[in-house]
PDB file of N, CA and C in Angstrom:
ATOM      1  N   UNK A   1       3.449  53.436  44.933  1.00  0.00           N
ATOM      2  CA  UNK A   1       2.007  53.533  45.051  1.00  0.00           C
ATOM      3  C   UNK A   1       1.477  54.303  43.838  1.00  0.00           C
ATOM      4  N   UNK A   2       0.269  53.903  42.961  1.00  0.00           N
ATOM      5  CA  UNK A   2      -0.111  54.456  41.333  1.00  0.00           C
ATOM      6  C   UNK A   2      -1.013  55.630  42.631  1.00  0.00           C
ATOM      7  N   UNK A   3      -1.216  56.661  41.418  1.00  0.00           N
ATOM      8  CA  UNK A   3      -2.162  57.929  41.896  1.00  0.00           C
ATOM      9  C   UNK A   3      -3.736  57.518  42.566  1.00  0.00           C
ATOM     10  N   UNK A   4      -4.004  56.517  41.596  1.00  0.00           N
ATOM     11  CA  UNK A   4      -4.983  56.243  42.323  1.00  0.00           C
ATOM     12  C   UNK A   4      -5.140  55.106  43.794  1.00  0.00           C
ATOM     13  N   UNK A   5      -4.462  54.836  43.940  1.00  0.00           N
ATOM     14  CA  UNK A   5      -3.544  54.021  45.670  1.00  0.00           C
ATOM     15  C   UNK A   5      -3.818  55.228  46.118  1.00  0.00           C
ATOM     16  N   UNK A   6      -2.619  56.014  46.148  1.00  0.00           N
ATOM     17  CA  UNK A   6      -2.588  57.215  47.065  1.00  0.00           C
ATOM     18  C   UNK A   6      -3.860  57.910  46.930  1.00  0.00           C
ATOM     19  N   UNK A   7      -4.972  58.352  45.983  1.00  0.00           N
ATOM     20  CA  UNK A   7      -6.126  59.296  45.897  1.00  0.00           C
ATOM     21  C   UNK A   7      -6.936  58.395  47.096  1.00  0.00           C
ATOM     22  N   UNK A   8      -6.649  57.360  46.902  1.00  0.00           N
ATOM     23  CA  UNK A   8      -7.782  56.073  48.084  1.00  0.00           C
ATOM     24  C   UNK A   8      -7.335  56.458  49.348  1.00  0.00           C
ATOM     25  N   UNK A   9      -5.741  56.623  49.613  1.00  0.00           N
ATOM     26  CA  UNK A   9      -5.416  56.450  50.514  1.00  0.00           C
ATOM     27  C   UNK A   9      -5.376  57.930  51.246  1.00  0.00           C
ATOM     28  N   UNK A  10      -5.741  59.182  50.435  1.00  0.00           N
ATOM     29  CA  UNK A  10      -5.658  60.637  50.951  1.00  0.00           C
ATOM     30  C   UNK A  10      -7.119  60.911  51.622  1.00  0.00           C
ATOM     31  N   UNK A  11      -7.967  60.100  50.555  1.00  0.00           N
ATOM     32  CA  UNK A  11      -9.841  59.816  50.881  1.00  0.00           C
ATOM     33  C   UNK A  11      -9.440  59.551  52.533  1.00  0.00           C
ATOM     34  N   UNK A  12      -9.354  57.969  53.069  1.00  0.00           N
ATOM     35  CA  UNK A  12      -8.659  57.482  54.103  1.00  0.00           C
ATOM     36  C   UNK A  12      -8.666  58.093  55.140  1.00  0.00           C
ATOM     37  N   UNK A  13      -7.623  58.953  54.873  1.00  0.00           N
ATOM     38  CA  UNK A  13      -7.180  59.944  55.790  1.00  0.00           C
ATOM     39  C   UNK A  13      -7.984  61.527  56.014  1.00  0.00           C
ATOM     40  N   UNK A  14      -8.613  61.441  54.701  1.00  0.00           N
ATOM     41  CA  UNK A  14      -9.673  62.458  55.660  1.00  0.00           C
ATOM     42  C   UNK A  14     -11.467  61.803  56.265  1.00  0.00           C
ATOM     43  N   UNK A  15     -11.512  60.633  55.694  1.00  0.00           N
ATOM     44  CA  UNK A  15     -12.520  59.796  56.610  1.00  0.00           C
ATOM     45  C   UNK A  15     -12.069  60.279  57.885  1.00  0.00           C
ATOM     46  N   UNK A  16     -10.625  60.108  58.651  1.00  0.00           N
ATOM     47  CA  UNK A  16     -10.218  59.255  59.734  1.00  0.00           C
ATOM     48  C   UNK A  16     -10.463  61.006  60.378  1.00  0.00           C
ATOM     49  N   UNK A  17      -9.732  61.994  59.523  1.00  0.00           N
ATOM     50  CA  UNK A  17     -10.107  63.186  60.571  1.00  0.00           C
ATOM     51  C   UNK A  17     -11.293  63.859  60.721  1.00  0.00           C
ATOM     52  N   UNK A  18     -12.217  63.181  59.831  1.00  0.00           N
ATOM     53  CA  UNK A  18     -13.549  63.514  60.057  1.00  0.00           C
ATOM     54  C   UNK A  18     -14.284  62.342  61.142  1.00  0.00           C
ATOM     55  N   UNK A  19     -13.406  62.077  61.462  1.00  0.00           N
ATOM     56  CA  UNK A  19     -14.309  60.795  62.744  1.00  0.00           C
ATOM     57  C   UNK A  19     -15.236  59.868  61.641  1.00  0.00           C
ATOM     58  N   UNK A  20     -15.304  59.212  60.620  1.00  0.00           N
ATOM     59  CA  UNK A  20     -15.860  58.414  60.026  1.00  0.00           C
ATOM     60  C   UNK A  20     -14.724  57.001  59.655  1.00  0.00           C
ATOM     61  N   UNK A  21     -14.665  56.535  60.736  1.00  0.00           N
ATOM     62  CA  UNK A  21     -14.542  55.499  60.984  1.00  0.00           C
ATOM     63  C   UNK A  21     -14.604  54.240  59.834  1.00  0.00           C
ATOM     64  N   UNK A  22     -15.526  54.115  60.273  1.00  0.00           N
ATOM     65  CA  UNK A  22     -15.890  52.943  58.814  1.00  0.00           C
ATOM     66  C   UNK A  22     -15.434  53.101  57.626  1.00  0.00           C
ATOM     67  N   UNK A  23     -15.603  54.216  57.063  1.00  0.00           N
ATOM     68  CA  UNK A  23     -14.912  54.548  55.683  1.00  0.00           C
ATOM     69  C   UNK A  23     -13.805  54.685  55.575  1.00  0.00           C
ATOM     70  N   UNK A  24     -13.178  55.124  56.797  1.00  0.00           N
ATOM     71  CA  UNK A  24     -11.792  55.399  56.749  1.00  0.00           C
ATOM     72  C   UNK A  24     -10.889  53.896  56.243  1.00  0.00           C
ATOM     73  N   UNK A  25     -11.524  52.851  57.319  1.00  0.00           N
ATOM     74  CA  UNK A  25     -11.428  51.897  57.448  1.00  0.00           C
ATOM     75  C   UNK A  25     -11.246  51.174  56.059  1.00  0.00           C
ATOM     76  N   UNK A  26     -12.294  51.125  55.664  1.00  0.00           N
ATOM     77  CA  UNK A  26     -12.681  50.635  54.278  1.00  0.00           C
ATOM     78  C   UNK A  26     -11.915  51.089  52.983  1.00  0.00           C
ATOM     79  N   UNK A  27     -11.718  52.482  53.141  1.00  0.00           N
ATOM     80  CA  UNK A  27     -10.302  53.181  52.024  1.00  0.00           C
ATOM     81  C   UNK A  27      -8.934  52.393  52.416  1.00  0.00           C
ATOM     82  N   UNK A  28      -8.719  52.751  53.746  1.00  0.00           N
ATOM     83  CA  UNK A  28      -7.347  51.946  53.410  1.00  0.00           C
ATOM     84  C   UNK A  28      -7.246  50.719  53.323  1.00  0.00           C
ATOM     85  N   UNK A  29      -7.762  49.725  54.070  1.00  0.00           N
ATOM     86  CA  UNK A  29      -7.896  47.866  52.865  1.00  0.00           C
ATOM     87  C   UNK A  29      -8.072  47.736  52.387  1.00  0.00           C
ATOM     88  N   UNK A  30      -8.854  48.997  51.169  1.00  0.00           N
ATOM     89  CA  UNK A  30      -8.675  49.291  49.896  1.00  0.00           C
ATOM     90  C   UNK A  30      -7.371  49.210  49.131  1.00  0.00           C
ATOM     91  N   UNK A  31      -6.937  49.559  49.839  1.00  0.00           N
ATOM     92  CA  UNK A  31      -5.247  50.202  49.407  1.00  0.00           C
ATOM     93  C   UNK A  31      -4.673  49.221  49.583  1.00  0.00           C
ATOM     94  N   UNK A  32      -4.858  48.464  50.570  1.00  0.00           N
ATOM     95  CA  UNK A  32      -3.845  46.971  51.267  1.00  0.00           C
ATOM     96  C   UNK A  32      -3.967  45.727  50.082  1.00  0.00           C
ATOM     97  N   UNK A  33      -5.501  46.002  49.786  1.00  0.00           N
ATOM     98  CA  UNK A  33      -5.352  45.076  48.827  1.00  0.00           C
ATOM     99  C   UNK A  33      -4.168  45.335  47.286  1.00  0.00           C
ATOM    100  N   UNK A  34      -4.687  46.365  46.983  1.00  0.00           N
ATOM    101  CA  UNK A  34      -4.083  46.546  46.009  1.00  0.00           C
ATOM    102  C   UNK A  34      -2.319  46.280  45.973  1.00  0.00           C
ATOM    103  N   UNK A  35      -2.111  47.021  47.331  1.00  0.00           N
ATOM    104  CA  UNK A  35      -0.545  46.729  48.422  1.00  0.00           C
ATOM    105  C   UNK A  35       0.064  46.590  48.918  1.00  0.00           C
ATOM    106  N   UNK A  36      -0.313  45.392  49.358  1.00  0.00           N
ATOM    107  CA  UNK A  36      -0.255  44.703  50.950  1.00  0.00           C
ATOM    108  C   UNK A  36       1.092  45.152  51.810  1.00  0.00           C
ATOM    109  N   UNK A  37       1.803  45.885  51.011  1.00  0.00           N
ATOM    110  CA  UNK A  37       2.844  46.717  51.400  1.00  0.00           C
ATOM    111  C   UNK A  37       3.100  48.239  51.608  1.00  0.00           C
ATOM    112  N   UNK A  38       1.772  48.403  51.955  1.00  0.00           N
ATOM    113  CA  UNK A  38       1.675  50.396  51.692  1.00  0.00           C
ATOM    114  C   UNK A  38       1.858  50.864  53.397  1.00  0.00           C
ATOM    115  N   UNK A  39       2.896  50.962  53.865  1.00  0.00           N
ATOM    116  CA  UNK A  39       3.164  51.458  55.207  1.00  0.00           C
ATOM    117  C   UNK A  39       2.357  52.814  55.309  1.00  0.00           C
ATOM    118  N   UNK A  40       2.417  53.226  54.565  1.00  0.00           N
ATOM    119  CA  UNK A  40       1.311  54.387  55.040  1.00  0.00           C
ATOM    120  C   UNK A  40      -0.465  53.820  55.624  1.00  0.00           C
ATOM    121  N   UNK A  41      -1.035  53.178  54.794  1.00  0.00           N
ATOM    122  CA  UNK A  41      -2.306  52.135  54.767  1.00  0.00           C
ATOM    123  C   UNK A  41      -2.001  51.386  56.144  1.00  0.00           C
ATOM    124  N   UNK A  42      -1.260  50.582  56.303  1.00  0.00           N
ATOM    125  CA  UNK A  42      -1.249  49.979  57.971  1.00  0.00           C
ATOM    126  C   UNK A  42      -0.686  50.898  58.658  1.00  0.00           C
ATOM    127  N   UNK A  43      -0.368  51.973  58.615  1.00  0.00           N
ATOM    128  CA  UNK A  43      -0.448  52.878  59.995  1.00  0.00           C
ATOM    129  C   UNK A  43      -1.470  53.409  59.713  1.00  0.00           C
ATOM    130  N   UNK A  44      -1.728  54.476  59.100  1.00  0.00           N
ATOM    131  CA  UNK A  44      -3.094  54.818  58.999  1.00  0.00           C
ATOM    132  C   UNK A  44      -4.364  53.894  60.005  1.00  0.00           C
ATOM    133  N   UNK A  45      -4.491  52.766  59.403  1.00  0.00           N
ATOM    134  CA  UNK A  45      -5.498  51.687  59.581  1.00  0.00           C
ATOM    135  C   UNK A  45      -5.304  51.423  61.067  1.00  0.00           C
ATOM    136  N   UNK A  46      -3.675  51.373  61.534  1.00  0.00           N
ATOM    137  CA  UNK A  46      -3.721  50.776  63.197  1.00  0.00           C
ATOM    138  C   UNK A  46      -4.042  52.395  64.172  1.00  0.00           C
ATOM    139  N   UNK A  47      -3.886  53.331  63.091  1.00  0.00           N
ATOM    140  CA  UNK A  47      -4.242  54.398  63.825  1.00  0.00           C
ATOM    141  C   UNK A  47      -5.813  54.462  64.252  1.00  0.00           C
ATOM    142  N   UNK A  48      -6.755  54.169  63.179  1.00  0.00           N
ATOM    143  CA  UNK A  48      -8.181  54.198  63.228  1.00  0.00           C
ATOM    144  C   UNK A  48      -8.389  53.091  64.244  1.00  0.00           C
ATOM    145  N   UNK A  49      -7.923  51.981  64.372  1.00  0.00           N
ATOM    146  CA  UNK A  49      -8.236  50.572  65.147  1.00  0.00           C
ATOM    147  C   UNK A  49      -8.398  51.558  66.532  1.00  0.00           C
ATOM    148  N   UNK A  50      -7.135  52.474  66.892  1.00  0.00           N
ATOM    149  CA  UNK A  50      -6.476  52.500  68.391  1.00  0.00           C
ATOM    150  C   UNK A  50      -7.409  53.382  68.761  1.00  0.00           C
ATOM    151  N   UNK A  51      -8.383  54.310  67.807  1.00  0.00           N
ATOM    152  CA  UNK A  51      -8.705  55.326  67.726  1.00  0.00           C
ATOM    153  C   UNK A  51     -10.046  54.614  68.203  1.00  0.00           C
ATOM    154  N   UNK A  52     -10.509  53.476  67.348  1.00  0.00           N
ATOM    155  CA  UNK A  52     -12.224  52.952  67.997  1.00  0.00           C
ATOM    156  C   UNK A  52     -12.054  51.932  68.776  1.00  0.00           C
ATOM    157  N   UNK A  53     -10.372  51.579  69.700  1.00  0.00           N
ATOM    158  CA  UNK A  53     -10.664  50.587  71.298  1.00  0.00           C
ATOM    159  C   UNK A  53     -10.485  49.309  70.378  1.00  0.00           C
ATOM    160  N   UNK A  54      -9.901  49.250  69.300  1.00  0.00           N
ATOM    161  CA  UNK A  54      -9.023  47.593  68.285  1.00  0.00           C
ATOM    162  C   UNK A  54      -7.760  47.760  68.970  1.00  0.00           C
ATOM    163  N   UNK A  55      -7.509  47.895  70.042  1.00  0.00           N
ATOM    164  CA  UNK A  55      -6.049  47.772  70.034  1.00  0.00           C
ATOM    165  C   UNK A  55      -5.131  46.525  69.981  1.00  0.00           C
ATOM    166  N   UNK A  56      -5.386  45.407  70.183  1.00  0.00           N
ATOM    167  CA  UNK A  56      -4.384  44.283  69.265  1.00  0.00           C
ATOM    168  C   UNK A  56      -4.435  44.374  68.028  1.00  0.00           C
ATOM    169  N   UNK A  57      -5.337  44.614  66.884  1.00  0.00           N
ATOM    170  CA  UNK A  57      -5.315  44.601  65.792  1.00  0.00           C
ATOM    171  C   UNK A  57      -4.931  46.048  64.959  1.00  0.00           C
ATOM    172  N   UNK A  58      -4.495  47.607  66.331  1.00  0.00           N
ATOM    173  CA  UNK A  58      -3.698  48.631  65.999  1.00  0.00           C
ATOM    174  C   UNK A  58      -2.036  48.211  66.405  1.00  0.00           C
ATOM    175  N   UNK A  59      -2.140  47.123  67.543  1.00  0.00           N
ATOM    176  CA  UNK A  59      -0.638  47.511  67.625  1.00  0.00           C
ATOM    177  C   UNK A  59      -0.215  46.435  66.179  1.00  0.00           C
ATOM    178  N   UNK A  60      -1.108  45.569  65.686  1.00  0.00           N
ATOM    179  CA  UNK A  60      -0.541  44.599  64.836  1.00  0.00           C
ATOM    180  C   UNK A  60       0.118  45.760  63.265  1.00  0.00           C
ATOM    181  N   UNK A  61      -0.991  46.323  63.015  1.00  0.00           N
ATOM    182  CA  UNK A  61      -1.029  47.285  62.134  1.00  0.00           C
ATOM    183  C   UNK A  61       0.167  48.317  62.256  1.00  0.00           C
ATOM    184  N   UNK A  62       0.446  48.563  63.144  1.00  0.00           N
ATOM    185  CA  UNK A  62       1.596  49.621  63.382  1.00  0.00           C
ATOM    186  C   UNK A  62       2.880  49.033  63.458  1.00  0.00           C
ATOM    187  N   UNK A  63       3.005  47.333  63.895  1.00  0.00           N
ATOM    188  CA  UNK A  63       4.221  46.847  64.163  1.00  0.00           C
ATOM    189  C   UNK A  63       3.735  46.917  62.150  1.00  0.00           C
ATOM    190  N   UNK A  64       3.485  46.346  61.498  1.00  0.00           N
ATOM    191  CA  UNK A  64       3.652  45.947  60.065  1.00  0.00           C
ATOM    192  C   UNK A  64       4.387  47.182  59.727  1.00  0.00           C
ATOM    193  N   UNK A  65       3.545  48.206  60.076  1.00  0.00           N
ATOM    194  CA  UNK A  65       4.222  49.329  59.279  1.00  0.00           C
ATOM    195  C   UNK A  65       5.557  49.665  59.364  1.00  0.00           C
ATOM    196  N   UNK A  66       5.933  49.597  60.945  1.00  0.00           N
ATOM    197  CA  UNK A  66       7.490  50.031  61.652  1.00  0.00           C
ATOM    198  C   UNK A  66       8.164  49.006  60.387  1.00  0.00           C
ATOM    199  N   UNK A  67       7.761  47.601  60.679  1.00  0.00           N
ATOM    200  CA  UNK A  67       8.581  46.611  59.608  1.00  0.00           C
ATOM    201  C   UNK A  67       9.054  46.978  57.514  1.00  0.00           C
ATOM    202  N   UNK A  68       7.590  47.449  57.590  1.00  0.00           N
ATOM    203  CA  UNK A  68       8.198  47.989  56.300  1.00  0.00           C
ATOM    204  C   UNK A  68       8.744  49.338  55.772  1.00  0.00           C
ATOM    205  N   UNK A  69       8.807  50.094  57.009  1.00  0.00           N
ATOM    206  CA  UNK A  69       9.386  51.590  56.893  1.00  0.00           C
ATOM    207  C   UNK A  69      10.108  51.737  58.409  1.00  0.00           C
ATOM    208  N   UNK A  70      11.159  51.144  58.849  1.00  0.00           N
ATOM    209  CA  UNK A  70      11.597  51.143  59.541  1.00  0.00           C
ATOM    210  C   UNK A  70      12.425  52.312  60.098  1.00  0.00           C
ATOM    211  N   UNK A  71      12.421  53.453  59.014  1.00  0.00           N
ATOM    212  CA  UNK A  71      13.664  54.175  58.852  1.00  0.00           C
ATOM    213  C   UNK A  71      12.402  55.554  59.516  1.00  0.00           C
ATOM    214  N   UNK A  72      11.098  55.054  59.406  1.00  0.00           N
ATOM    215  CA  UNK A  72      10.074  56.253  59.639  1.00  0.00           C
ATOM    216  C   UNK A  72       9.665  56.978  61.392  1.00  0.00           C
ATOM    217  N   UNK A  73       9.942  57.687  61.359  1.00  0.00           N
ATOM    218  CA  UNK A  73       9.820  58.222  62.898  1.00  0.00           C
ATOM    219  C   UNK A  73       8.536  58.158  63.347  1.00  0.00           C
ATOM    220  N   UNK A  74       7.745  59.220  62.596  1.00  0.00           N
ATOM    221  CA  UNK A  74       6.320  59.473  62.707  1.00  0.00           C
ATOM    222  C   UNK A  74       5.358  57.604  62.812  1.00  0.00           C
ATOM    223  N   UNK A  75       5.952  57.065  62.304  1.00  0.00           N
ATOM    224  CA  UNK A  75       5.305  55.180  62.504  1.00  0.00           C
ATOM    225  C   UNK A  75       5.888  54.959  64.149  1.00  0.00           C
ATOM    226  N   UNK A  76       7.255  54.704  64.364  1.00  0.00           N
ATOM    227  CA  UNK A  76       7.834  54.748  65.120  1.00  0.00           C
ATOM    228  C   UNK A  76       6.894  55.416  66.599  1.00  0.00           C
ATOM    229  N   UNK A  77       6.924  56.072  66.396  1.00  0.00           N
ATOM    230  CA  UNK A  77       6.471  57.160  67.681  1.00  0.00           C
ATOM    231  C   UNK A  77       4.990  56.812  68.041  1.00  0.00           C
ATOM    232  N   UNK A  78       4.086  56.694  66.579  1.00  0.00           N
ATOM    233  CA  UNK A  78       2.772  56.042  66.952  1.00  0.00           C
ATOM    234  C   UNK A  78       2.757  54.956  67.520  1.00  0.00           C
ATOM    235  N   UNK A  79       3.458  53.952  67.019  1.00  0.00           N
ATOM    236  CA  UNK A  79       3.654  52.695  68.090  1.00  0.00           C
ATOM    237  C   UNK A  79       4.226  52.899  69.290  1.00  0.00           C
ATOM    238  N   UNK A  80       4.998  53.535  69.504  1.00  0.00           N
ATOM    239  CA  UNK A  80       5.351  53.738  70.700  1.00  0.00           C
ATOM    240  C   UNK A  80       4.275  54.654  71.907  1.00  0.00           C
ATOM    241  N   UNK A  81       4.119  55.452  71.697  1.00  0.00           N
ATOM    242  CA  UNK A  81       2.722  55.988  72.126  1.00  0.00           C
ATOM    243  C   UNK A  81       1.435  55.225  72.230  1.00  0.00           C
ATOM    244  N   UNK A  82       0.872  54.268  71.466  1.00  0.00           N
ATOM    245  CA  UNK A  82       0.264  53.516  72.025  1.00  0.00           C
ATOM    246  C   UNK A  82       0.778  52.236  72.680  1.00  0.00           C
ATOM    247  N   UNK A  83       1.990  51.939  72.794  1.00  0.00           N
ATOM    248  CA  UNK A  83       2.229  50.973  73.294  1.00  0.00           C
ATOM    249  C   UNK A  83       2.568  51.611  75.174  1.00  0.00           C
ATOM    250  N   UNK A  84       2.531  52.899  74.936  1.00  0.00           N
ATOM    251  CA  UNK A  84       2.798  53.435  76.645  1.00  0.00           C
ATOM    252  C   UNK A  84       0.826  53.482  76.936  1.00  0.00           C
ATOM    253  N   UNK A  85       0.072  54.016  76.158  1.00  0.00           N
ATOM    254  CA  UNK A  85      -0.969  54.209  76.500  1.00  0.00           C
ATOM    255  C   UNK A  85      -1.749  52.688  77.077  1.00  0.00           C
ATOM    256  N   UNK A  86      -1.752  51.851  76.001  1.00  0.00           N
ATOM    257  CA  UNK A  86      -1.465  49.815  77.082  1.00  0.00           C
ATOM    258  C   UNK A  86      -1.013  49.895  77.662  1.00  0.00           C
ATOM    259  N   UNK A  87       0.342  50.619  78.624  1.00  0.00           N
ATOM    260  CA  UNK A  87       0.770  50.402  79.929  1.00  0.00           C
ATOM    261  C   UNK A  87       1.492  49.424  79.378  1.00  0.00           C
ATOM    262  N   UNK A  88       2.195  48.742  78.043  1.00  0.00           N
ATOM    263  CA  UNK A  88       3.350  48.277  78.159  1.00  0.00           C
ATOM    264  C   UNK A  88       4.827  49.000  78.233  1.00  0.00           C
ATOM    265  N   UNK A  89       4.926  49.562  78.894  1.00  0.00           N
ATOM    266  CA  UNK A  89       6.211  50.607  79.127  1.00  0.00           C
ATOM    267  C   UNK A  89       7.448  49.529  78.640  1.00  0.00           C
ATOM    268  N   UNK A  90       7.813  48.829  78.459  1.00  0.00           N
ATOM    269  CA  UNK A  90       8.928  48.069  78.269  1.00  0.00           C
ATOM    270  C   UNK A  90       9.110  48.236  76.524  1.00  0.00           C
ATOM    271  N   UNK A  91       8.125  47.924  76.133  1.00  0.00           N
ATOM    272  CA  UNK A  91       7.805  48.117  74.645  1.00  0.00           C
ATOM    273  C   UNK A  91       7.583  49.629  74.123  1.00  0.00           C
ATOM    274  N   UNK A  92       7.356  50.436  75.018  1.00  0.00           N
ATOM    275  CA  UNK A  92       6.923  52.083  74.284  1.00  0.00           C
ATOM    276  C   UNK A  92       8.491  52.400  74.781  1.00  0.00           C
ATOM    277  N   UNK A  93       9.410  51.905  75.888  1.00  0.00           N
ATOM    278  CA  UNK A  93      10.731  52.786  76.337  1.00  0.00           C
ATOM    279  C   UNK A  93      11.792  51.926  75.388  1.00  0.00           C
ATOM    280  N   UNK A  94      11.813  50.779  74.718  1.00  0.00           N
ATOM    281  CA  UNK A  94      12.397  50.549  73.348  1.00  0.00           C
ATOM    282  C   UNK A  94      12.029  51.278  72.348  1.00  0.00           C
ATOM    283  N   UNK A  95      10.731  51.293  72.006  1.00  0.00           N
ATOM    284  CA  UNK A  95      10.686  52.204  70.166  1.00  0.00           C
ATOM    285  C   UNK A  95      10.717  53.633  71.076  1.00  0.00           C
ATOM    286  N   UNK A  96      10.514  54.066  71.970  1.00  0.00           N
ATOM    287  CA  UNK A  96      11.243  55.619  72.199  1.00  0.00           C
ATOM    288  C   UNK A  96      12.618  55.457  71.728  1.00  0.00           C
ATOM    289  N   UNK A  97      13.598  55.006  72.406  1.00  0.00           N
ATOM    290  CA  UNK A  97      14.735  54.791  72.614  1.00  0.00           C
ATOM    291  C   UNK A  97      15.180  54.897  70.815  1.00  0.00           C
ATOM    292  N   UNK A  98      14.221  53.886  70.140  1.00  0.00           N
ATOM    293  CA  UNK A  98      14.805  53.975  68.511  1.00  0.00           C
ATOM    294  C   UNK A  98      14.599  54.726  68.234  1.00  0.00           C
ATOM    295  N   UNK A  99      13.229  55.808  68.223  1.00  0.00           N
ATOM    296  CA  UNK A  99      12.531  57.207  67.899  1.00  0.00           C
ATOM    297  C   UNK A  99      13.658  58.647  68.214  1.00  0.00           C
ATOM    298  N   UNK A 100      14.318  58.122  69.368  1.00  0.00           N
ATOM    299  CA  UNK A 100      15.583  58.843  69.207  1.00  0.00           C
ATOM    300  C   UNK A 100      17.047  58.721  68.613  1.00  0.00           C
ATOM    301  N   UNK A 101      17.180  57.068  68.499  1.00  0.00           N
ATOM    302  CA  UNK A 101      18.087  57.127  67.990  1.00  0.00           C
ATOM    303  C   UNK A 101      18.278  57.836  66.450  1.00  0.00           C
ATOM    304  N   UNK A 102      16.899  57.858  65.557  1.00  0.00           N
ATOM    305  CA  UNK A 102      16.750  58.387  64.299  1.00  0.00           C
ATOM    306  C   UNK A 102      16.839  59.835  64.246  1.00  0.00           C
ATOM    307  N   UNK A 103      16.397  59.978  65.345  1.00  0.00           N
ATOM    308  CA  UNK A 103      15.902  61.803  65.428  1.00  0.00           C
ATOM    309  C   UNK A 103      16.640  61.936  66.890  1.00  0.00           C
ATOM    310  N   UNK A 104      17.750  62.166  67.555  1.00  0.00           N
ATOM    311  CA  UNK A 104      18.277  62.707  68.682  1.00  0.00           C
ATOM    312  C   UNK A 104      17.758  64.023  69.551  1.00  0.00           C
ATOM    313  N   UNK A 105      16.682  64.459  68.619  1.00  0.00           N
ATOM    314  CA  UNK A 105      16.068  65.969  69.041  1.00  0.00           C
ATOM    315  C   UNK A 105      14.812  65.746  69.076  1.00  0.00           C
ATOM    316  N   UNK A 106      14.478  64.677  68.989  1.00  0.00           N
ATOM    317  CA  UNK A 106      12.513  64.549  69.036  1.00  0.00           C
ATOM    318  C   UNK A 106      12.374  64.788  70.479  1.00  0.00           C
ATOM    319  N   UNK A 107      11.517  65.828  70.452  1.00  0.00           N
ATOM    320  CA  UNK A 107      11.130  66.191  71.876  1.00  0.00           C
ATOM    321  C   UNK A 107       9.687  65.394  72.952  1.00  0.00           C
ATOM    322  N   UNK A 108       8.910  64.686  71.190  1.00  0.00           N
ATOM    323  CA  UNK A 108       7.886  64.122  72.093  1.00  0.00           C
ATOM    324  C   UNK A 108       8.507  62.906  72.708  1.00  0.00           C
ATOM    325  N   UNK A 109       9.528  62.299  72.244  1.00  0.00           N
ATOM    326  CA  UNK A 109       9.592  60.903  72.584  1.00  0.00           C
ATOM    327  C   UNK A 109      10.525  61.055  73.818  1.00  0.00           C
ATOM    328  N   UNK A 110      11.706  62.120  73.839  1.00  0.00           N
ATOM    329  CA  UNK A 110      12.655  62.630  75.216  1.00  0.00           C
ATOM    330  C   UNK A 110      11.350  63.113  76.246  1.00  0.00           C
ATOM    331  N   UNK A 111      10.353  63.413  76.010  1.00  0.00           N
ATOM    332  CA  UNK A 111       9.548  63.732  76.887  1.00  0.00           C
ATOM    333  C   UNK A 111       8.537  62.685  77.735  1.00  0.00           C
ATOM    334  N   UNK A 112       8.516  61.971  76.520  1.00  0.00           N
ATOM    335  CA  UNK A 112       7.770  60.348  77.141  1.00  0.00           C
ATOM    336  C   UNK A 112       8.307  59.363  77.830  1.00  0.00           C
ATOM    337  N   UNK A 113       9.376  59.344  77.755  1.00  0.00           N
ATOM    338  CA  UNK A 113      10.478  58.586  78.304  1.00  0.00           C
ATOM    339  C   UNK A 113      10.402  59.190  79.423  1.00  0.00           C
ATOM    340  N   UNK A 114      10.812  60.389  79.930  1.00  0.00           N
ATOM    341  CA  UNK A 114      10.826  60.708  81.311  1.00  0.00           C
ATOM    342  C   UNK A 114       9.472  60.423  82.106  1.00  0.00           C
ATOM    343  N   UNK A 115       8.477  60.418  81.234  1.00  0.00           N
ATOM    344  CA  UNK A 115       7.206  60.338  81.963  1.00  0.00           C
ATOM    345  C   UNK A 115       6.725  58.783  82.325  1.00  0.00           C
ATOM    346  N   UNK A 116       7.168  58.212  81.596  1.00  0.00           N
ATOM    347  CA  UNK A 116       7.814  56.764  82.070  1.00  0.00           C
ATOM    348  C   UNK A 116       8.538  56.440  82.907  1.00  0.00           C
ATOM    349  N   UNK A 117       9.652  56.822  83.085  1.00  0.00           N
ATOM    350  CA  UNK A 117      10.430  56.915  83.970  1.00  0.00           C
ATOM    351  C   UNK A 117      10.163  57.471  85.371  1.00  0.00           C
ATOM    352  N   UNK A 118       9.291  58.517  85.117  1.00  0.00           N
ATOM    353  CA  UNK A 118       8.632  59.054  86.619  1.00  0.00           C
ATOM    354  C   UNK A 118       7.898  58.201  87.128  1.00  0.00           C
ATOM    355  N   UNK A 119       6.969  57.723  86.038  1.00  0.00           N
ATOM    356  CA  UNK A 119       5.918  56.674  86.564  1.00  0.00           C
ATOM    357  C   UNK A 119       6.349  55.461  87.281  1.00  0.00           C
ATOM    358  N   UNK A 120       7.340  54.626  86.828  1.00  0.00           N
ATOM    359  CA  UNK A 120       7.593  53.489  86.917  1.00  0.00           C
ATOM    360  C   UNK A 120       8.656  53.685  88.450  1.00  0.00           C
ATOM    361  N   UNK A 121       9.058  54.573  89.055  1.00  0.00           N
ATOM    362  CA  UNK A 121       9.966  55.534  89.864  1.00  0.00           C
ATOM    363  C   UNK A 121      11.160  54.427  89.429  1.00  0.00           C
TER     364      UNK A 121
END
């Protein structure tokens, strides 16, 4: 990613924690264009979707990302977390399951799993 990718894509990310939405939005398909491969930019982006009620077009965004940074926890875990928050538990108790296999000590995802597990008895 050139400095100015990432300067777009740091903008982005403080749109997104300032609740400005739109811009946030708009910085990172900024970035997509330029890199249609910037795993940071489609998580980011499926984060903002999940964040304003896009959720097919966050989980799409977050599966891209898992795909091109597969090795990434923090991607990992966001998809998985919203995929428990849809109430697809089948799909959030797989990428848990990988979220640990990478990290054996992640406590949010050993913790979600049980809460899944309670739920579902």
């Amino acid at each position: 990613m050139s400095c100015l990718e990432n300067s777009i894509l740091e903008r982005g990310i403080a749109y997104k924690n300032e609740g400005q939405y739109d811009e946030a939005v708009a910085a990172f398909k900024e970035v997509l264009e330029k890199d249609p491969n910037s795993c940071d930019a489609h998580h980011q982006l499926g984060l903002v979707y999940g964040f304003t009620g896009l959720f097919d077009e966050s989980l799409e965004e977050l599966q891209k990302a898992v795909q091109l940074a597969a090795e990434r926890v923090d991607i990992r875990l966001d998809l998985a977390l919203t995929y428990s928050m849809l109430g697809m538990y089948d799909e959030a108790t797989a990428e848990f399951q990988e979220v640990l296999r990478l990290d054996p000590n992640n406590k949010r995802a050993t913790d979600s799993l049980k809460f899944i597990k309670e739920m579902l008895g």
